[in-house]
C-alpha atoms as a PDB file:
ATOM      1  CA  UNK A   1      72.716  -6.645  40.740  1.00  0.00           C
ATOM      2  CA  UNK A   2      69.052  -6.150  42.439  1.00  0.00           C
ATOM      3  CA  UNK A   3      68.188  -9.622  40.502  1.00  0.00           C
ATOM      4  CA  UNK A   4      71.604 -11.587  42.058  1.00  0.00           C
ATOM      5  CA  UNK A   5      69.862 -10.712  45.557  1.00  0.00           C
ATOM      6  CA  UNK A   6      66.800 -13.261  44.887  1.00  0.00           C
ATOM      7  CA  UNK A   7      64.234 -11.016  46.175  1.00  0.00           C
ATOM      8  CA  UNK A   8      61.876  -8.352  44.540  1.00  0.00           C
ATOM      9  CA  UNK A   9      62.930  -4.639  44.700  1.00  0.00           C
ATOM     10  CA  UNK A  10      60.460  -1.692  44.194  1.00  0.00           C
ATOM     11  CA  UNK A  11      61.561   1.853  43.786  1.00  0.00           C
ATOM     12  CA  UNK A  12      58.980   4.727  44.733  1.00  0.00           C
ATOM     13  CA  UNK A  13      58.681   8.015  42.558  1.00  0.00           C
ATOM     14  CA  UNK A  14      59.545   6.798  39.776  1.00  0.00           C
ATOM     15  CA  UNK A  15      63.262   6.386  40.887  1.00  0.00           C
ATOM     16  CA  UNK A  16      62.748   9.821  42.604  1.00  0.00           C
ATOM     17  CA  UNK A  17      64.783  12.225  40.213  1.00  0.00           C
ATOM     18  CA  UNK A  18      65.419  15.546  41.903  1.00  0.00           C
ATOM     19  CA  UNK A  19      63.364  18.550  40.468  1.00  0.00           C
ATOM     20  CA  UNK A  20      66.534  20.118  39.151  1.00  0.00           C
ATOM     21  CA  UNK A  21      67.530  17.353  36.639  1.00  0.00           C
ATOM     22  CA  UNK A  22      63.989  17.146  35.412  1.00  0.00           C
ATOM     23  CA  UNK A  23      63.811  21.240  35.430  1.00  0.00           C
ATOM     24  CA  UNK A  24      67.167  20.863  32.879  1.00  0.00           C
ATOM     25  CA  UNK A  25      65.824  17.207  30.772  1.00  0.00           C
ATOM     26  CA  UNK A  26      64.301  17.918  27.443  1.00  0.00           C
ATOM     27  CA  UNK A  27      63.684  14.101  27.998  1.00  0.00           C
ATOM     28  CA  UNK A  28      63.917  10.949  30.002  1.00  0.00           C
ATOM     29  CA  UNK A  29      67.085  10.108  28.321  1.00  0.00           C
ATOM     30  CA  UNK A  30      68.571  13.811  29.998  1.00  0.00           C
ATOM     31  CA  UNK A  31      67.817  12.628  33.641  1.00  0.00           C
ATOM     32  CA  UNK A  32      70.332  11.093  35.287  1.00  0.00           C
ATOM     33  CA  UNK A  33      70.226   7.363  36.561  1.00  0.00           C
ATOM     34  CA  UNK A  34      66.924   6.921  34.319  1.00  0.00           C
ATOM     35  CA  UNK A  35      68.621   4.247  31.903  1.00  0.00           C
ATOM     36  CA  UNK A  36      69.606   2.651  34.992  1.00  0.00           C
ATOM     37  CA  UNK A  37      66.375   2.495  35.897  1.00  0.00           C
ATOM     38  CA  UNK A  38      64.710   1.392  32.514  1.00  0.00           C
ATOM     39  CA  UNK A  39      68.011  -1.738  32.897  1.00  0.00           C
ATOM     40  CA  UNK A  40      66.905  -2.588  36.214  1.00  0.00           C
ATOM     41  CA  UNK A  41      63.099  -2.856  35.474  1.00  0.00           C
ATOM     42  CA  UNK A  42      64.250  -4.895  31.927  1.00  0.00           C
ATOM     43  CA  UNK A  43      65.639  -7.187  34.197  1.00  0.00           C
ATOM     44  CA  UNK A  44      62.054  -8.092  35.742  1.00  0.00           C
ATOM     45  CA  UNK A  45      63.203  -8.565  39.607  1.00  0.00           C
ATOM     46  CA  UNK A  46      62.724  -4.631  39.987  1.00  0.00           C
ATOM     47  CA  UNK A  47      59.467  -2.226  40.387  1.00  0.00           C
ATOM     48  CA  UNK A  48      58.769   1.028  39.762  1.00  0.00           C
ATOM     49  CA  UNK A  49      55.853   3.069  41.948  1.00  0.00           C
ATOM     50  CA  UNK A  50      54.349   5.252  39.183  1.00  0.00           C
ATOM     51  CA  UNK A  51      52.661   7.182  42.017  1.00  0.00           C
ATOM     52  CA  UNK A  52      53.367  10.905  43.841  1.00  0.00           C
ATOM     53  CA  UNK A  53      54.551  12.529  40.947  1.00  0.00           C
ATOM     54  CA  UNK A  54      53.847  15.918  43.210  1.00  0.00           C
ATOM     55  CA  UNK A  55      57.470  14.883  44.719  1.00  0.00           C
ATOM     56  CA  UNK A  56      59.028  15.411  41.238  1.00  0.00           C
ATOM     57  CA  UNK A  57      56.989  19.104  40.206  1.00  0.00           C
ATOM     58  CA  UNK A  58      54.736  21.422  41.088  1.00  0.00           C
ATOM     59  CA  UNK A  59      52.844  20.919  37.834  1.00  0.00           C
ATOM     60  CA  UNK A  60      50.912  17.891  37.603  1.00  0.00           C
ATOM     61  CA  UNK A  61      50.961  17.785  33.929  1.00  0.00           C
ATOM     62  CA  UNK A  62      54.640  18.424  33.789  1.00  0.00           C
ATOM     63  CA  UNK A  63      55.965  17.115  30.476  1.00  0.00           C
ATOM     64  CA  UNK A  64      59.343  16.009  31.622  1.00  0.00           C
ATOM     65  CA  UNK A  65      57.566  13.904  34.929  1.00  0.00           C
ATOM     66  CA  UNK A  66      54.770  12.798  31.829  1.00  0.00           C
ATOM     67  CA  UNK A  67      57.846  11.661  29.430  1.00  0.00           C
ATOM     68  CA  UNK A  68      59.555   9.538  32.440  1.00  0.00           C
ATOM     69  CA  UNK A  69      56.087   8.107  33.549  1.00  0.00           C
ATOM     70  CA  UNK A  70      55.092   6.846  30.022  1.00  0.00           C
ATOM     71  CA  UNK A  71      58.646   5.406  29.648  1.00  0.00           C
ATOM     72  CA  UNK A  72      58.928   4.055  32.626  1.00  0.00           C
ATOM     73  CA  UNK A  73      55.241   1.843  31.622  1.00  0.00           C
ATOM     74  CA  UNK A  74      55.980   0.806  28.288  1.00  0.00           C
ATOM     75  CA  UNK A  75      59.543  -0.726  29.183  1.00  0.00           C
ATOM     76  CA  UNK A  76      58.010  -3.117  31.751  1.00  0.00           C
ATOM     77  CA  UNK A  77      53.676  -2.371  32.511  1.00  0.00           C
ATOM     78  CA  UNK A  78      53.884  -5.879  34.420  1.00  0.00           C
ATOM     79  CA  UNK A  79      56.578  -4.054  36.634  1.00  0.00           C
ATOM     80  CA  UNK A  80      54.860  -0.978  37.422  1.00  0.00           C
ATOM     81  CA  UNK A  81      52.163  -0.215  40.365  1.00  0.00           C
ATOM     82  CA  UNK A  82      50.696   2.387  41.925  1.00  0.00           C
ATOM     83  CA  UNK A  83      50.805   3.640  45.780  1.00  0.00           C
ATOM     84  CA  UNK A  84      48.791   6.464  47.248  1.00  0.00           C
ATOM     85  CA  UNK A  85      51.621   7.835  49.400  1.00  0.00           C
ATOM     86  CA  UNK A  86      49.362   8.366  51.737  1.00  0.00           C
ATOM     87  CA  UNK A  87      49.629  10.231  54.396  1.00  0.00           C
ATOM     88  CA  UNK A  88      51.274  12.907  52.374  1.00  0.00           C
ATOM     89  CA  UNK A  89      53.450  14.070  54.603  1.00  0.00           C
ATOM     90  CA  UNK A  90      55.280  17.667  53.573  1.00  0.00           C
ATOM     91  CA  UNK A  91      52.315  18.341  51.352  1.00  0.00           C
ATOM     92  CA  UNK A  92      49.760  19.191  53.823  1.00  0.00           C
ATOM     93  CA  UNK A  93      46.897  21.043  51.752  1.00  0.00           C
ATOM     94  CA  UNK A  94      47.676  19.330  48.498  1.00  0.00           C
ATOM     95  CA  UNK A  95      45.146  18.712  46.117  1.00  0.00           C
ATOM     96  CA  UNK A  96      46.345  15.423  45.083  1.00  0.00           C
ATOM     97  CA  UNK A  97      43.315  14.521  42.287  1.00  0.00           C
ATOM     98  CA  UNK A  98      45.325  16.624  38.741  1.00  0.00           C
ATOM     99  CA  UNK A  99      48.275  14.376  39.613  1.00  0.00           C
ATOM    100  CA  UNK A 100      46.277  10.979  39.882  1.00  0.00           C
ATOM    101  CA  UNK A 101      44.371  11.924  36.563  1.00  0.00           C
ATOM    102  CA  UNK A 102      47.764  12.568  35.270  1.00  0.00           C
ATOM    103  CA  UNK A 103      48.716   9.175  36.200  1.00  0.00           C
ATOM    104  CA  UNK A 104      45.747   7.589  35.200  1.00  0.00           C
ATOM    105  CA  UNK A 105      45.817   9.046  31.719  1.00  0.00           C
ATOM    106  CA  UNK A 106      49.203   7.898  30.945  1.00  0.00           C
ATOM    107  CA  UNK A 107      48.748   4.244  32.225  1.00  0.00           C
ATOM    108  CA  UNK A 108      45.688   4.595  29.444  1.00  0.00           C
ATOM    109  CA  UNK A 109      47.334   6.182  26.951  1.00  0.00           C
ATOM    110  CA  UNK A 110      49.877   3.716  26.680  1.00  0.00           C
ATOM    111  CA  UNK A 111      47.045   1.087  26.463  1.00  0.00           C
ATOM    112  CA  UNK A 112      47.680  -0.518  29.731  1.00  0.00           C
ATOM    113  CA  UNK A 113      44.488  -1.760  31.120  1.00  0.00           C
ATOM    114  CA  UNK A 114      44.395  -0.035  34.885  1.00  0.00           C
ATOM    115  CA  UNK A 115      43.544  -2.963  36.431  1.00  0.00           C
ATOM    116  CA  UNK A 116      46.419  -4.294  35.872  1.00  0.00           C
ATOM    117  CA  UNK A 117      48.880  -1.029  37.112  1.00  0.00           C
ATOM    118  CA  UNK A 118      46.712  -0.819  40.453  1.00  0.00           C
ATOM    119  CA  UNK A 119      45.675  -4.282  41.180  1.00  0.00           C
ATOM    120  CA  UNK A 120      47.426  -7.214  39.121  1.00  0.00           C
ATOM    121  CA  UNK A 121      50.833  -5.952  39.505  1.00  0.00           C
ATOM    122  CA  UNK A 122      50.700  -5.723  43.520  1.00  0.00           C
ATOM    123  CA  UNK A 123      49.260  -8.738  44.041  1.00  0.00           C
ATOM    124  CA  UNK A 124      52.638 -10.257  41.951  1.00  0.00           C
ATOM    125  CA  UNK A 125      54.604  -7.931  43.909  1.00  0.00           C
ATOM    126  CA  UNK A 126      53.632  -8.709  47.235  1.00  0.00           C
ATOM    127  CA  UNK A 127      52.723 -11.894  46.601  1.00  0.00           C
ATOM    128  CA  UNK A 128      49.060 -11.692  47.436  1.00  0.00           C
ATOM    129  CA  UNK A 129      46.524 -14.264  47.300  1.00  0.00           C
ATOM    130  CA  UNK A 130      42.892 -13.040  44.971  1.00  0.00           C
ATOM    131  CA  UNK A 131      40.400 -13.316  47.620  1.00  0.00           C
END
């Protein structure tokens, strides 16, 4: 178990789920490994990059990739932060601003103040310092 290993474990994408399972989910519950996921993040020693969602579909407001991101911050919104993936290597040309608004409006939907998402929780996570 990640928590057994005594240090803090992030995933990226949220848990990277290949396009095929989420082309086939009606839901999160439909992708496979998500539960693990949502078990791992319960657990608190885990974290979850809501970020690059443009590695999971080629829609940015793709309900299946909007379904797992929502989930994935209201199980644990202290566990979740946000990376810019940057350089975005494979995607050369991508217009990455509908899938950070995407983002953005979930994290705000679900009434998690975004401070918290792209500051607080990376500062826990890598245990940095307020300066």
């Amino acid at each position: 178990m990640a928590e057994d290993l005594g240090v803090k474990v992030c995933i990226d994408h949220f848990g990277h789920p290949s396009p095929e399972s989420l082309e086939m989910a009606k839901g999160a519950q439909d992708i496979p490994g998500f539960q693990s996921l949502v078990n791992l993040l319960k657990r608190g020693q885990t974290w979850v990059k809501v970020s690059a969602s443009y590695r999971l579909s080629k829609d940015p407001k793709d309900p299946v990739v909007e379904i797992l991101s929502r989930e994935i911050l209201k199980t644990r919104p202290d566990r979740c932060v946000f990376a810019t993936d940057w350089p975005h290597t494979r995607f050369d040309g991508l217009d990455v601003v509908p899938y950070l608004d995407a983002v953005l409006d979930g994290i705000e939907a679900e009434g998690i103040p975004l401070q918290q998402v792209l500051v607080g929780n990376a500062r826990e996570l890598f245990d940095a310092e307020s300066r």
